[in-house]
C-alpha atoms as a PDB file:
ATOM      1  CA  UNK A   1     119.434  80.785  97.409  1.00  0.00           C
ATOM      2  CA  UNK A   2     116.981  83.328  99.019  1.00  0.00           C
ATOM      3  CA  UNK A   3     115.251  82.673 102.627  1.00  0.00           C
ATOM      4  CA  UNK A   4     112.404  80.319 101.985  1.00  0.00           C
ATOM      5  CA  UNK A   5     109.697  83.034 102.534  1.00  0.00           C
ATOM      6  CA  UNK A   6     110.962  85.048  99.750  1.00  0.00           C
ATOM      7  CA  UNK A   7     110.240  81.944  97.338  1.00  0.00           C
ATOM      8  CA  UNK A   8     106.837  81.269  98.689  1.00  0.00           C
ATOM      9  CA  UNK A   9     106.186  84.837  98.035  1.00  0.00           C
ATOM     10  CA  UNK A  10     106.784  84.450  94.582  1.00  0.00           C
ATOM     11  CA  UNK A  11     104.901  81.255  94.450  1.00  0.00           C
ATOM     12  CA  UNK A  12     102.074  83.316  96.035  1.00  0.00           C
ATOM     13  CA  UNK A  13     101.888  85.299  93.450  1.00  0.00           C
ATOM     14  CA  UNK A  14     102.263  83.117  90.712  1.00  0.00           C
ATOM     15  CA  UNK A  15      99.692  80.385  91.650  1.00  0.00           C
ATOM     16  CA  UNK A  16      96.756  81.872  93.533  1.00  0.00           C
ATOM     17  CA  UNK A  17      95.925  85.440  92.317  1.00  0.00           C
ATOM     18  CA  UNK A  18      94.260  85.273  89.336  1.00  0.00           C
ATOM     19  CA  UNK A  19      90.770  85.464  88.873  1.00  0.00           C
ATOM     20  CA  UNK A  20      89.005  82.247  87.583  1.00  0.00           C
ATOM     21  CA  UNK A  21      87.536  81.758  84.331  1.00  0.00           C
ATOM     22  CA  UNK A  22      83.558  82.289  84.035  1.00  0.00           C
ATOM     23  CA  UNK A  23      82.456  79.196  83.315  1.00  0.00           C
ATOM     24  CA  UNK A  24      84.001  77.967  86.699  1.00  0.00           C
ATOM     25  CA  UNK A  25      81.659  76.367  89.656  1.00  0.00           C
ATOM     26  CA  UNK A  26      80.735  79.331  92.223  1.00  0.00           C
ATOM     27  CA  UNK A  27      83.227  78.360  95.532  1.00  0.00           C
ATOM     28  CA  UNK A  28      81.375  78.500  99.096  1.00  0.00           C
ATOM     29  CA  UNK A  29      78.071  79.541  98.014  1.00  0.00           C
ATOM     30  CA  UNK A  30      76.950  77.069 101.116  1.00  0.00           C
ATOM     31  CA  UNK A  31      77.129  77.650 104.383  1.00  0.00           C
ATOM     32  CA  UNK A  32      79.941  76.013 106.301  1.00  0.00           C
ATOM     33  CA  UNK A  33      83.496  75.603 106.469  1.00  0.00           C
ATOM     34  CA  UNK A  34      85.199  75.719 103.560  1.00  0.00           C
ATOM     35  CA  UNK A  35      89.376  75.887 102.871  1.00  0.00           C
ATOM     36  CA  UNK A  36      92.099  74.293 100.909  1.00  0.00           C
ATOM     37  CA  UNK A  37      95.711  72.871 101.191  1.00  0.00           C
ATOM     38  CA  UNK A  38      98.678  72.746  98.794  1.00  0.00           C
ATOM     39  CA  UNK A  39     102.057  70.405  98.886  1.00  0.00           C
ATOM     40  CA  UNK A  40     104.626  71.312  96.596  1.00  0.00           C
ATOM     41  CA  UNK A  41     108.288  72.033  95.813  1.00  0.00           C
ATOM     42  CA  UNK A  42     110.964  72.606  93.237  1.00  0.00           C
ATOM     43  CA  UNK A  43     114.003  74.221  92.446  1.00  0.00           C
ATOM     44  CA  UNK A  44     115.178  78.385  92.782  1.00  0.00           C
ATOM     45  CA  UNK A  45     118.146  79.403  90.880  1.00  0.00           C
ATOM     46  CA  UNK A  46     119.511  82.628  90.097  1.00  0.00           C
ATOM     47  CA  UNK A  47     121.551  85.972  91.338  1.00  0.00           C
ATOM     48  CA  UNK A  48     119.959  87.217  94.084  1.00  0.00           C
ATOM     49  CA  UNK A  49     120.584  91.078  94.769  1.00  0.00           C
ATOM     50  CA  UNK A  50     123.188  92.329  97.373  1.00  0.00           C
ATOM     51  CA  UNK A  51     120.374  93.521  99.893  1.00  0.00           C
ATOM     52  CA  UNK A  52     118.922  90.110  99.522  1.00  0.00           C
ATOM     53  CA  UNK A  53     120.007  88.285 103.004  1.00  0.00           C
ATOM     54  CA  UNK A  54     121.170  84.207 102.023  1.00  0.00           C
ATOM     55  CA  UNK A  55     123.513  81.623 103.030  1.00  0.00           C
ATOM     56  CA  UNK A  56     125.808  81.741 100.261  1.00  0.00           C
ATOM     57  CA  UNK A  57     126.079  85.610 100.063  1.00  0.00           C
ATOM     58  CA  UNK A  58     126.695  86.337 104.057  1.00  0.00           C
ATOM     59  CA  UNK A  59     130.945  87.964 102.744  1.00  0.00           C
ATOM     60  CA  UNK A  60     130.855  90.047  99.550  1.00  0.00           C
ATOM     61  CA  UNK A  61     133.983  91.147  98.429  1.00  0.00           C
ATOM     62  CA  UNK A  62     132.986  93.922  96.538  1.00  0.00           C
ATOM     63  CA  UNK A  63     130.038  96.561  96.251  1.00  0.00           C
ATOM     64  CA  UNK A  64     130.482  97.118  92.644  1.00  0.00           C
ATOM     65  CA  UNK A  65     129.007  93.464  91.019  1.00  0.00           C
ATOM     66  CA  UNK A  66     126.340  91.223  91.326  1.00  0.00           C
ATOM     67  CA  UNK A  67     125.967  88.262  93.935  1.00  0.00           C
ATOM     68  CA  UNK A  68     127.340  85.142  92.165  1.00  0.00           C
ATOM     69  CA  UNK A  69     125.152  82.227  90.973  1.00  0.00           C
ATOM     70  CA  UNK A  70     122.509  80.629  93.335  1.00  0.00           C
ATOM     71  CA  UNK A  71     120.832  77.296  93.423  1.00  0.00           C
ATOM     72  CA  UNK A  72     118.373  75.452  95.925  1.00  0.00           C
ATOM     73  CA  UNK A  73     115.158  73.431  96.569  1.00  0.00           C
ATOM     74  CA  UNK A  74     112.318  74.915  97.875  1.00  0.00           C
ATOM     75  CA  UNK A  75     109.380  73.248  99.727  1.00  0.00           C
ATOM     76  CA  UNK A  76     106.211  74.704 100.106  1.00  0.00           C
ATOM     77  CA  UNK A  77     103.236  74.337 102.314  1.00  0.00           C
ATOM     78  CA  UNK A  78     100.394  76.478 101.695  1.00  0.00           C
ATOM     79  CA  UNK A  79      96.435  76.567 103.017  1.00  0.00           C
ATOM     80  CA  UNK A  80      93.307  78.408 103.800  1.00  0.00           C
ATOM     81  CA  UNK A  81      90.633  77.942 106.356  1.00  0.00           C
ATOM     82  CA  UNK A  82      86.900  79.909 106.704  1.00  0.00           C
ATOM     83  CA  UNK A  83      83.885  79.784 107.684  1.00  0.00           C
ATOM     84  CA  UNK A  84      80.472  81.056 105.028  1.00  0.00           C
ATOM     85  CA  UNK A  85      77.918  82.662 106.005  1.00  0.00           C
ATOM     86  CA  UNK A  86      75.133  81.606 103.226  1.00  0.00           C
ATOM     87  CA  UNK A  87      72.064  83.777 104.614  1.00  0.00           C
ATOM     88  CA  UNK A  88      74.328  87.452 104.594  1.00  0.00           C
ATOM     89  CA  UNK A  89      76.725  86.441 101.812  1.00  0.00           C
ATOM     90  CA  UNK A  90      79.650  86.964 104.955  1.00  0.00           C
ATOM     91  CA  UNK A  91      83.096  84.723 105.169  1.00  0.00           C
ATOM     92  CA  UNK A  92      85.708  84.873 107.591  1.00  0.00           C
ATOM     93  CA  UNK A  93      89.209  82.901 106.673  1.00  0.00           C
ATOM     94  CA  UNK A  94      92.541  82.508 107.950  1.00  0.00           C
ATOM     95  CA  UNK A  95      95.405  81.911 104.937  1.00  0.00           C
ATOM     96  CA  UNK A  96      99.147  82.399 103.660  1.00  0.00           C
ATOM     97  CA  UNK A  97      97.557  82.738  99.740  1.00  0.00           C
ATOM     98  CA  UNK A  98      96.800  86.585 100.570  1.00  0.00           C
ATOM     99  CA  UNK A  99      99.503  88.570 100.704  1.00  0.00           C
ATOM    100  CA  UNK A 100     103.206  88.532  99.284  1.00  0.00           C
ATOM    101  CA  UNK A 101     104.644  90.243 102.800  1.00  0.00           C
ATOM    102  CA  UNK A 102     102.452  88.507 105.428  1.00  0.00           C
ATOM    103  CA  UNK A 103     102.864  84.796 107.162  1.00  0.00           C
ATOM    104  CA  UNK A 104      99.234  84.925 107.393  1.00  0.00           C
ATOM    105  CA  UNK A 105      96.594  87.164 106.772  1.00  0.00           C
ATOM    106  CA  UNK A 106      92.819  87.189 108.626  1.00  0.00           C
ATOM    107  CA  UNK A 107      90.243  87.900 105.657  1.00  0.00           C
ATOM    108  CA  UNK A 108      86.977  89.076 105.717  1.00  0.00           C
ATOM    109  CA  UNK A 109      84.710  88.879 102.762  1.00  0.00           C
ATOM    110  CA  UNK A 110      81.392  90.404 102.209  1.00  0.00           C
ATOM    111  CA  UNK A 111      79.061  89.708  98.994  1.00  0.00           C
ATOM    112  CA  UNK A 112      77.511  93.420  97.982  1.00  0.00           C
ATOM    113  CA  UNK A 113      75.483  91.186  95.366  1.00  0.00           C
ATOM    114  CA  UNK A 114      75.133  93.287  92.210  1.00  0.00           C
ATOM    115  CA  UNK A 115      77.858  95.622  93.581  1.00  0.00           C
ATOM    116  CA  UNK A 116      80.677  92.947  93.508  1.00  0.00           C
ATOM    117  CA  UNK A 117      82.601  91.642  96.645  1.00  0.00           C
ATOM    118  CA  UNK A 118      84.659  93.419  98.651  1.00  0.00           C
ATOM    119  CA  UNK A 119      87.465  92.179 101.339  1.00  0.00           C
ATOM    120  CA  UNK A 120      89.719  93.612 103.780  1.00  0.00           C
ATOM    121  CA  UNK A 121      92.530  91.437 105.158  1.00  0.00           C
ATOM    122  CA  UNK A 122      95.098  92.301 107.798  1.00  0.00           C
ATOM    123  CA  UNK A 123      98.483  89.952 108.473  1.00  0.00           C
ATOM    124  CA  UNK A 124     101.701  90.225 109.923  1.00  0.00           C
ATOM    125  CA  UNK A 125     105.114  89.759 108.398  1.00  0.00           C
ATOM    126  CA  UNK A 126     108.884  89.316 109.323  1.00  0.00           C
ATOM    127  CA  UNK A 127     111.855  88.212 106.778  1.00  0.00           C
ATOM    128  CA  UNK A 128     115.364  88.671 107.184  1.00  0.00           C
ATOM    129  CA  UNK A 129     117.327  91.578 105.632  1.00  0.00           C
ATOM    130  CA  UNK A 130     121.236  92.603 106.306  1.00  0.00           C
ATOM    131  CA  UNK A 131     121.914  95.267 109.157  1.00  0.00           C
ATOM    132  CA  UNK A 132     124.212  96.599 106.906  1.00  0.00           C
ATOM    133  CA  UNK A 133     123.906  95.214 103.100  1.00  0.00           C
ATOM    134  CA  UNK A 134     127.070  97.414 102.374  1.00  0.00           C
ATOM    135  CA  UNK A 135     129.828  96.362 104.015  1.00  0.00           C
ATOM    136  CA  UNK A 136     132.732  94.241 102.834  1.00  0.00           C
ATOM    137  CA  UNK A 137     135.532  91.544 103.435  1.00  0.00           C
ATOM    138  CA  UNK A 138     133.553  90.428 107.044  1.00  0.00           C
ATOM    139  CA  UNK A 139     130.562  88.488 107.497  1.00  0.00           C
ATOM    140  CA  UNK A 140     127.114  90.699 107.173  1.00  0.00           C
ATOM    141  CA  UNK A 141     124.811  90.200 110.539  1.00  0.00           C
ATOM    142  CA  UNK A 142     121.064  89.180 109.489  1.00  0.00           C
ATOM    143  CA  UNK A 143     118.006  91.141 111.931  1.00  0.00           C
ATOM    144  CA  UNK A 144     114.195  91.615 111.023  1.00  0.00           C
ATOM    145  CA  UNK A 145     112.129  93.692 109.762  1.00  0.00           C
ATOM    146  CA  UNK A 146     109.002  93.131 110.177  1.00  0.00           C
ATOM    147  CA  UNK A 147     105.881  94.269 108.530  1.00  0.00           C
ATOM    148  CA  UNK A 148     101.873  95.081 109.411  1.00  0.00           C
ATOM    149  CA  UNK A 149      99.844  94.674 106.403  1.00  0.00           C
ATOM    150  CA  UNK A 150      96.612  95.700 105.564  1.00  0.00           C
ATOM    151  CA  UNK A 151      94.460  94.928 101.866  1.00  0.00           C
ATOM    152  CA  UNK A 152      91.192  96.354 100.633  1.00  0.00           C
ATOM    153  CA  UNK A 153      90.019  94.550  97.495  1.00  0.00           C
ATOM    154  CA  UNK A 154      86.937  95.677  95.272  1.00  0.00           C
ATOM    155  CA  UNK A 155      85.996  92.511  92.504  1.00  0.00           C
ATOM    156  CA  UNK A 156      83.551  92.518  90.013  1.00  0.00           C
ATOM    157  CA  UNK A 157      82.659  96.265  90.845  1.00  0.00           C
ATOM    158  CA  UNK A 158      79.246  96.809  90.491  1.00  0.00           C
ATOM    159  CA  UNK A 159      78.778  93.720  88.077  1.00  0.00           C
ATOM    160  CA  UNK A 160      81.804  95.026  85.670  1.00  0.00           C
ATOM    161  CA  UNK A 161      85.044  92.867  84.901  1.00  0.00           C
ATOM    162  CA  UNK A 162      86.852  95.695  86.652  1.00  0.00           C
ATOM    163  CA  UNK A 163      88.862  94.426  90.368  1.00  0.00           C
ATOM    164  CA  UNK A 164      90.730  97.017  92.584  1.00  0.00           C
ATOM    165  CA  UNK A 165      92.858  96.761  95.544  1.00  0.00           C
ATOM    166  CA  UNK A 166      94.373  99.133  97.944  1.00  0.00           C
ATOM    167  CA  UNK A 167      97.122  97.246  99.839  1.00  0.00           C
ATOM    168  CA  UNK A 168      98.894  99.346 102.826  1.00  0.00           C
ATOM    169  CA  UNK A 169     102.177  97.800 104.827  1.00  0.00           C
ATOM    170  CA  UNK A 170     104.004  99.729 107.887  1.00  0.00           C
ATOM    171  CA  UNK A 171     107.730  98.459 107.782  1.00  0.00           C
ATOM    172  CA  UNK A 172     110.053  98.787 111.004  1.00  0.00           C
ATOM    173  CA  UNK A 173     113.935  96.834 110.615  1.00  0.00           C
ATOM    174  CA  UNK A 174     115.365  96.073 114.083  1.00  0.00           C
ATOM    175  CA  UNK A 175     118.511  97.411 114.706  1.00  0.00           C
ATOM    176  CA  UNK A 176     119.398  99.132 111.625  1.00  0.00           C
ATOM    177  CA  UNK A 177     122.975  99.980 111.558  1.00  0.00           C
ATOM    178  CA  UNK A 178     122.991 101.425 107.905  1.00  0.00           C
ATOM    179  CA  UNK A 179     120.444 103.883 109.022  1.00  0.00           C
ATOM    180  CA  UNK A 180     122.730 104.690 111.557  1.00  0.00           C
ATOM    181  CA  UNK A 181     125.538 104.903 109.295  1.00  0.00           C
ATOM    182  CA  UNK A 182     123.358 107.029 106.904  1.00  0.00           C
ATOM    183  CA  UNK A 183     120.513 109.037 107.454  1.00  0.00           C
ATOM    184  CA  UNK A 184     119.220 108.801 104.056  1.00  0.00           C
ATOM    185  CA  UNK A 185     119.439 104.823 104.067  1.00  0.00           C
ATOM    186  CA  UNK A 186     117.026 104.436 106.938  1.00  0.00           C
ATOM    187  CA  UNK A 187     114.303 101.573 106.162  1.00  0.00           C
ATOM    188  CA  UNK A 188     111.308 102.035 108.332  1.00  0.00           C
ATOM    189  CA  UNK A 189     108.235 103.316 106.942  1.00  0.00           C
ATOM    190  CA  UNK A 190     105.241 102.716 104.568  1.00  0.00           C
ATOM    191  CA  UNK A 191     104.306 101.397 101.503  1.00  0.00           C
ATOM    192  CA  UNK A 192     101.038 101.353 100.097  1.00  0.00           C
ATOM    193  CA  UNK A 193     100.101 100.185  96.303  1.00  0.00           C
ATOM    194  CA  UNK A 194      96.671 100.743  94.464  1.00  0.00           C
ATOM    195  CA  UNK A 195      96.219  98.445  91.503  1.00  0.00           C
ATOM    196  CA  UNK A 196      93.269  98.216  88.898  1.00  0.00           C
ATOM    197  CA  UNK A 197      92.475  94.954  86.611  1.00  0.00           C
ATOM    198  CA  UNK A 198      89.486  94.288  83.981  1.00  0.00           C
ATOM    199  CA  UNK A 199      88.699  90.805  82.839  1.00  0.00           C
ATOM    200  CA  UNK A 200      87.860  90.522  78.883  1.00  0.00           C
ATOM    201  CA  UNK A 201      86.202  87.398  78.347  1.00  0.00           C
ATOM    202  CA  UNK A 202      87.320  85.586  74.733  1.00  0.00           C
ATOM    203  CA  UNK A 203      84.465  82.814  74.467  1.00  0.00           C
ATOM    204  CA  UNK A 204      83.572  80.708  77.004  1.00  0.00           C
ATOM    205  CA  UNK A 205      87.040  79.098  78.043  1.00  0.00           C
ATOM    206  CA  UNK A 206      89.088  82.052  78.107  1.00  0.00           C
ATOM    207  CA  UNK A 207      89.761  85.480  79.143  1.00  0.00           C
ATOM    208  CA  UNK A 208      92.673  88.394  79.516  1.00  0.00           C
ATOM    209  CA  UNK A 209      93.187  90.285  82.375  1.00  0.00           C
ATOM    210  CA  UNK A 210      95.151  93.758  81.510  1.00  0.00           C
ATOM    211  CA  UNK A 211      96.229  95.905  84.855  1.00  0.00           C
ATOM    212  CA  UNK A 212      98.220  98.855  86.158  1.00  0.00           C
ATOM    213  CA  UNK A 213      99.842  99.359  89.763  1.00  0.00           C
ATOM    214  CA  UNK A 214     100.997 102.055  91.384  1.00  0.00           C
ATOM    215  CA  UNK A 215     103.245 101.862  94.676  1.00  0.00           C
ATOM    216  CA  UNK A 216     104.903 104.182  96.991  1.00  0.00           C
ATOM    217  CA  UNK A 217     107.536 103.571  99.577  1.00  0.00           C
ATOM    218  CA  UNK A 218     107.984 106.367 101.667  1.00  0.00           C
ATOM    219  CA  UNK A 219     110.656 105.309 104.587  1.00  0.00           C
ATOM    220  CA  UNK A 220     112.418 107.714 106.724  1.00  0.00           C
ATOM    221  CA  UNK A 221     115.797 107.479 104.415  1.00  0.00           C
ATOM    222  CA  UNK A 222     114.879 109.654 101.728  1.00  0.00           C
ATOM    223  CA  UNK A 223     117.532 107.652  99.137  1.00  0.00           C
ATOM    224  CA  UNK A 224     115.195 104.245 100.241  1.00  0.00           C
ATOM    225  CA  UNK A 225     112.354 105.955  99.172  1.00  0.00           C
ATOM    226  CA  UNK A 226     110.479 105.464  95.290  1.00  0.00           C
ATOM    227  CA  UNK A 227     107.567 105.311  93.518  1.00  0.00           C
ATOM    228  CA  UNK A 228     107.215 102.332  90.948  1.00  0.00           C
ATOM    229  CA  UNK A 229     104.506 102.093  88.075  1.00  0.00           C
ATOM    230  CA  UNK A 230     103.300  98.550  86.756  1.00  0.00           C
ATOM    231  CA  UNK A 231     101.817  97.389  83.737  1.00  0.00           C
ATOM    232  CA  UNK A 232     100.621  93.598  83.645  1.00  0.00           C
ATOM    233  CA  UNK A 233      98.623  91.132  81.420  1.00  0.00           C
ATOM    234  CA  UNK A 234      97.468  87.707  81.789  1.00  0.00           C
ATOM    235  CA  UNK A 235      95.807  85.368  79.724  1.00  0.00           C
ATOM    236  CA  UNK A 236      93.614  82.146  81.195  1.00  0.00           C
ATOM    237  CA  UNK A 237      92.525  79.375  79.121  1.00  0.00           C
ATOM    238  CA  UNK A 238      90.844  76.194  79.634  1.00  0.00           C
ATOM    239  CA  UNK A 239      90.631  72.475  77.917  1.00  0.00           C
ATOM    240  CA  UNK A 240      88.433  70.024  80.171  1.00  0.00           C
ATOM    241  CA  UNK A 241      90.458  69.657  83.407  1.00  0.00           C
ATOM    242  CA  UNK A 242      93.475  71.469  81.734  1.00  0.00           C
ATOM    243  CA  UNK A 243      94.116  75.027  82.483  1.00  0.00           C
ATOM    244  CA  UNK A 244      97.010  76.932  81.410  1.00  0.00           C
ATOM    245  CA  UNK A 245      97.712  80.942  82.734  1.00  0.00           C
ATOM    246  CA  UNK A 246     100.514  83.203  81.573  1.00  0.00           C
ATOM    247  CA  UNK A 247     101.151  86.109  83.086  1.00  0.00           C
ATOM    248  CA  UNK A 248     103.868  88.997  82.259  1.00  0.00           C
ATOM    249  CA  UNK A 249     104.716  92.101  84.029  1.00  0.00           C
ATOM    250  CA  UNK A 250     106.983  95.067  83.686  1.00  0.00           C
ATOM    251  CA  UNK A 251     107.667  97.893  86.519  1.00  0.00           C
ATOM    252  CA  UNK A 252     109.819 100.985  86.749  1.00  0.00           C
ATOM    253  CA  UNK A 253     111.190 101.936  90.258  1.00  0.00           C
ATOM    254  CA  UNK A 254     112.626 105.272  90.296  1.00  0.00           C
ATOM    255  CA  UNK A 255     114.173 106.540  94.174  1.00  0.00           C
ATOM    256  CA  UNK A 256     114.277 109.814  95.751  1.00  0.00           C
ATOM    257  CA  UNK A 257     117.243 111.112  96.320  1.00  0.00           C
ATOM    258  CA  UNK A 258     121.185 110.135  95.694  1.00  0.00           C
ATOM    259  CA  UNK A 259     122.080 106.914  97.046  1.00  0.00           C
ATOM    260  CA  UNK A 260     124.934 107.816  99.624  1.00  0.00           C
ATOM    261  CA  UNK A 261     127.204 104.520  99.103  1.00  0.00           C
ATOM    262  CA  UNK A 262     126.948 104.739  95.269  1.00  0.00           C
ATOM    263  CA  UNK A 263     126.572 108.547  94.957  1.00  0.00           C
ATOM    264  CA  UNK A 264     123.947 107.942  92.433  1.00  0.00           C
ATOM    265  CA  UNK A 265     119.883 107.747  92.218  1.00  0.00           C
ATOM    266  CA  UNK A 266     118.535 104.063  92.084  1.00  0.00           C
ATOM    267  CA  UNK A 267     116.510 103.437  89.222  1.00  0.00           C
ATOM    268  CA  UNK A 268     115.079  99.849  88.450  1.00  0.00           C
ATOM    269  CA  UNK A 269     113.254  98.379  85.636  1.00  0.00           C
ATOM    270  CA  UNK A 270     112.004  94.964  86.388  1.00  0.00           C
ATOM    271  CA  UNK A 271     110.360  92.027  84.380  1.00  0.00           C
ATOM    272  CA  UNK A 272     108.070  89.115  85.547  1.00  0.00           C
ATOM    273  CA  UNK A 273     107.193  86.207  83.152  1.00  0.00           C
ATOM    274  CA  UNK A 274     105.447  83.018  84.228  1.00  0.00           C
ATOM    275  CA  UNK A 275     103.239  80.093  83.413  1.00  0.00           C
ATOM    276  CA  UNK A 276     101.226  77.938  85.376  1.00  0.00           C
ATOM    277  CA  UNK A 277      99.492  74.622  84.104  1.00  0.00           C
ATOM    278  CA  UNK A 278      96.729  73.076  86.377  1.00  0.00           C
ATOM    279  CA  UNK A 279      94.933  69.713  85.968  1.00  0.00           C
ATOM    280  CA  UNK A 280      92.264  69.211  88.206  1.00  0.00           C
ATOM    281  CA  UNK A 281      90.527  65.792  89.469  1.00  0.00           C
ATOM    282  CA  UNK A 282      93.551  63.902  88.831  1.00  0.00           C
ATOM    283  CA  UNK A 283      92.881  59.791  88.960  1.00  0.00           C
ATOM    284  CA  UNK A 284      89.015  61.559  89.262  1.00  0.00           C
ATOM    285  CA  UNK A 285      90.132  62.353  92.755  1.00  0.00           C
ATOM    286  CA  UNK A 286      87.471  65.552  93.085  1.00  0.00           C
ATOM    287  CA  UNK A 287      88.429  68.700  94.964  1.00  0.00           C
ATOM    288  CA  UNK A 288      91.953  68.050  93.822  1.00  0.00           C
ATOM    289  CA  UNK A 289      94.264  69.578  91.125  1.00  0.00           C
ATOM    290  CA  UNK A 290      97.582  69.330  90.256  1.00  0.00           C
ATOM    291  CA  UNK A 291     100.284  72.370  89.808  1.00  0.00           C
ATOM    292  CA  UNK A 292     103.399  72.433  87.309  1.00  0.00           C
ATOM    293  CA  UNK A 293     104.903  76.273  86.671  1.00  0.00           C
ATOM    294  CA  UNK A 294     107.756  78.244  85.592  1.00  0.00           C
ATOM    295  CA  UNK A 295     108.561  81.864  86.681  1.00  0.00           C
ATOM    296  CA  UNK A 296     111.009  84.184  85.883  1.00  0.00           C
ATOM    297  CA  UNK A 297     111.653  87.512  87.256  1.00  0.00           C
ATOM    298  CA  UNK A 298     114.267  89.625  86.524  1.00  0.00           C
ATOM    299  CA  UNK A 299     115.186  93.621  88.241  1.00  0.00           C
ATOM    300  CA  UNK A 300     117.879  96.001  86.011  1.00  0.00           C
ATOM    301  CA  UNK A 301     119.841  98.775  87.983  1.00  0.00           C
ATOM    302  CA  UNK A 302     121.517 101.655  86.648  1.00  0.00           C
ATOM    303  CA  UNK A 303     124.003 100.279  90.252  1.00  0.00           C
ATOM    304  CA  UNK A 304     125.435  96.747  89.988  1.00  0.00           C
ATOM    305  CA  UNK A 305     125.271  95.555  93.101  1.00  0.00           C
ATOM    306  CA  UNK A 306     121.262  95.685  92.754  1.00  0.00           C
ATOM    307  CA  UNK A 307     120.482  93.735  89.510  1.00  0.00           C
ATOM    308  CA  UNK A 308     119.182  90.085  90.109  1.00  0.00           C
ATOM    309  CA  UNK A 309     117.556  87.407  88.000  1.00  0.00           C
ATOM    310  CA  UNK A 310     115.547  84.504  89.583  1.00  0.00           C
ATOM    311  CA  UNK A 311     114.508  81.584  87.986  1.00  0.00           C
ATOM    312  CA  UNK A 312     111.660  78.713  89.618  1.00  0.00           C
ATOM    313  CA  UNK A 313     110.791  75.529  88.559  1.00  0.00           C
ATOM    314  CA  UNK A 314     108.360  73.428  90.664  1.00  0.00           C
ATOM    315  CA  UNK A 315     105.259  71.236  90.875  1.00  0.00           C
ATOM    316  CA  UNK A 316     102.879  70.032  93.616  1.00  0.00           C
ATOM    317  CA  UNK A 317      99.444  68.854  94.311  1.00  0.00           C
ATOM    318  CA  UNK A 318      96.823  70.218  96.163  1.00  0.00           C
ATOM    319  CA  UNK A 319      93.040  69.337  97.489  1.00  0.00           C
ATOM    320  CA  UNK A 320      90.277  72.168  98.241  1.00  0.00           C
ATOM    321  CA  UNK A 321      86.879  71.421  99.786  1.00  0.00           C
END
């Protein structure tokens, strides 16, 4: 349906970014290597967005619907790989469980002890997009744009539930032929996002997790341009090896200027559900844990031809030392 980095990124997000429960053992307190690898796959069905570059939506034939029904199986290989230092609380790692834009992203973490941790992470990016999404009848040529990304993350600040992150990404599309076409559709440029979270603990095997985003994309096309605001909760909870997180998520994406093509301002409300189910040690094998989820994730446009719906089903097993 979509390019296979596009579903990882939403497996990203759904399996590894929440924080873990209190009761939880402490991870690399020792000194040493430390790291963690996950085999999975499933199935990704749903109607992509016109901008979003697939197999199976290469010819439109109009600009004024939605892409037609999508369906395929997605594998996914994930891992993580550092090194702790026990005696200054310091740990370098390499990983693809960072960031939603990056293939992989070099971490380093520093323990301020009372003050919380803080990390900083930098990775590089490149998916396909269409050279021109908005052309018809002929078959739409696929380049890259590629992305520099750069996170700063505050957790547990100074011994409060309270996380924050500041994540920063400079985006540059090779040979952009709608920019061309328009000036006001041009694509490179920044985006940078500042989110808050606070962890409420509920007794000792569960907690909520409330948050707010902001983002702003500021590229050179004024009409490709928006600011979004993001409201999320999760909820964590915990039976022996079981542990069950739900997560939901709303966003509103409003856009500069008029959108030359449509001769109307974008504006996007979008909606993320999804639930993840984890049993660890299975067949008391320890370090490893099991993964079964469902996500859905779903953008509305006042414009057709940039609604889309996604749905993801998968499983997969996974072993962290």
């Amino acid at each position: 349906m979509g390019s296979l980095k596009g579903w990882i990124i939403v497996l990203i997000l759904i399996l590894f970014p929440l924080p873990v429960l209190a009761g939880q053992t402490q991870e690399n307190e020792n000194q040493g290597f430390f790291g963690s690898v996950f085999l999975g796959g499933g199935v990704a069905a749903g109607n992509p967005s016109g901008l979003k570059a697939t197999d199976d939506n290469k010819r439109i034939s109009s600009l004024n619907k939605q892409s037609g029904h999508q369906q395929e199986i997605i594998p996914l290989i994930m891992g993580e790989f550092g090194y702790s230092f026990a005696s200054t609380g310091t740990k370098i790692s390499l990983t693809n469980q960072k960031s939603e834009k990056s293939y992989a992203d070099l971490v380093l973490e520093q323990s301020l002890k009372g003050l919380g941790t803080v990390s900083f992470s930098f990775g590089y990016g490149k998916e396909d997009v269409w050279a021109d999404p908005y052309i018809t009848g002929v078959d739409r040529r696929e380049v890259d744009e590629e992305s520099y990304n750069l996170a700063l993350e505050w957790q547990e600040i100074i011994g409060s539930g309270f996380s924050a992150t500041l994540k920063m990404s400079s985006v540059e599309v090779d040979k952009d032929l709608i920019g061309d076409r328009y000036y006001d559709l041009r694509r490179d440029g920044e985006i940078m996002m500042a989110g808050i979270e606070y962890l409420f603990p509920l007794g000792k095997n569960q907690v909520i997790i409330p948050g707010f985003n902001l983002e702003r994309e500021d590229r050179d096309g004024e009409s490709n341009s928006c600011k979004k605001a993001g409201i999320s909760l999760a909820h964590i909870i915990e039976f022996g090896r079981w542990n069950f997180t739900t997560s939901l998520g709303v966003g509103r994406r409003e856009f500069d200027k008029s959108h030359p093509v449509f001769h109307k301002t974008r504006e996007e409300t979008q909606y993320e559900f999804s639930h993840l189910v984890t049993y660890s040690r299975p067949f008391g094998w320890e370090g490893c844990f099991i993964h079964g989820l469902l996500a859905y994730s779903r953008a509305d446009a006042n414009i057709n031809f940039f609604n889309q719906d996604e749905l993801t089903i998968g499983t997969g097993i996974g072993y962290k030392f």
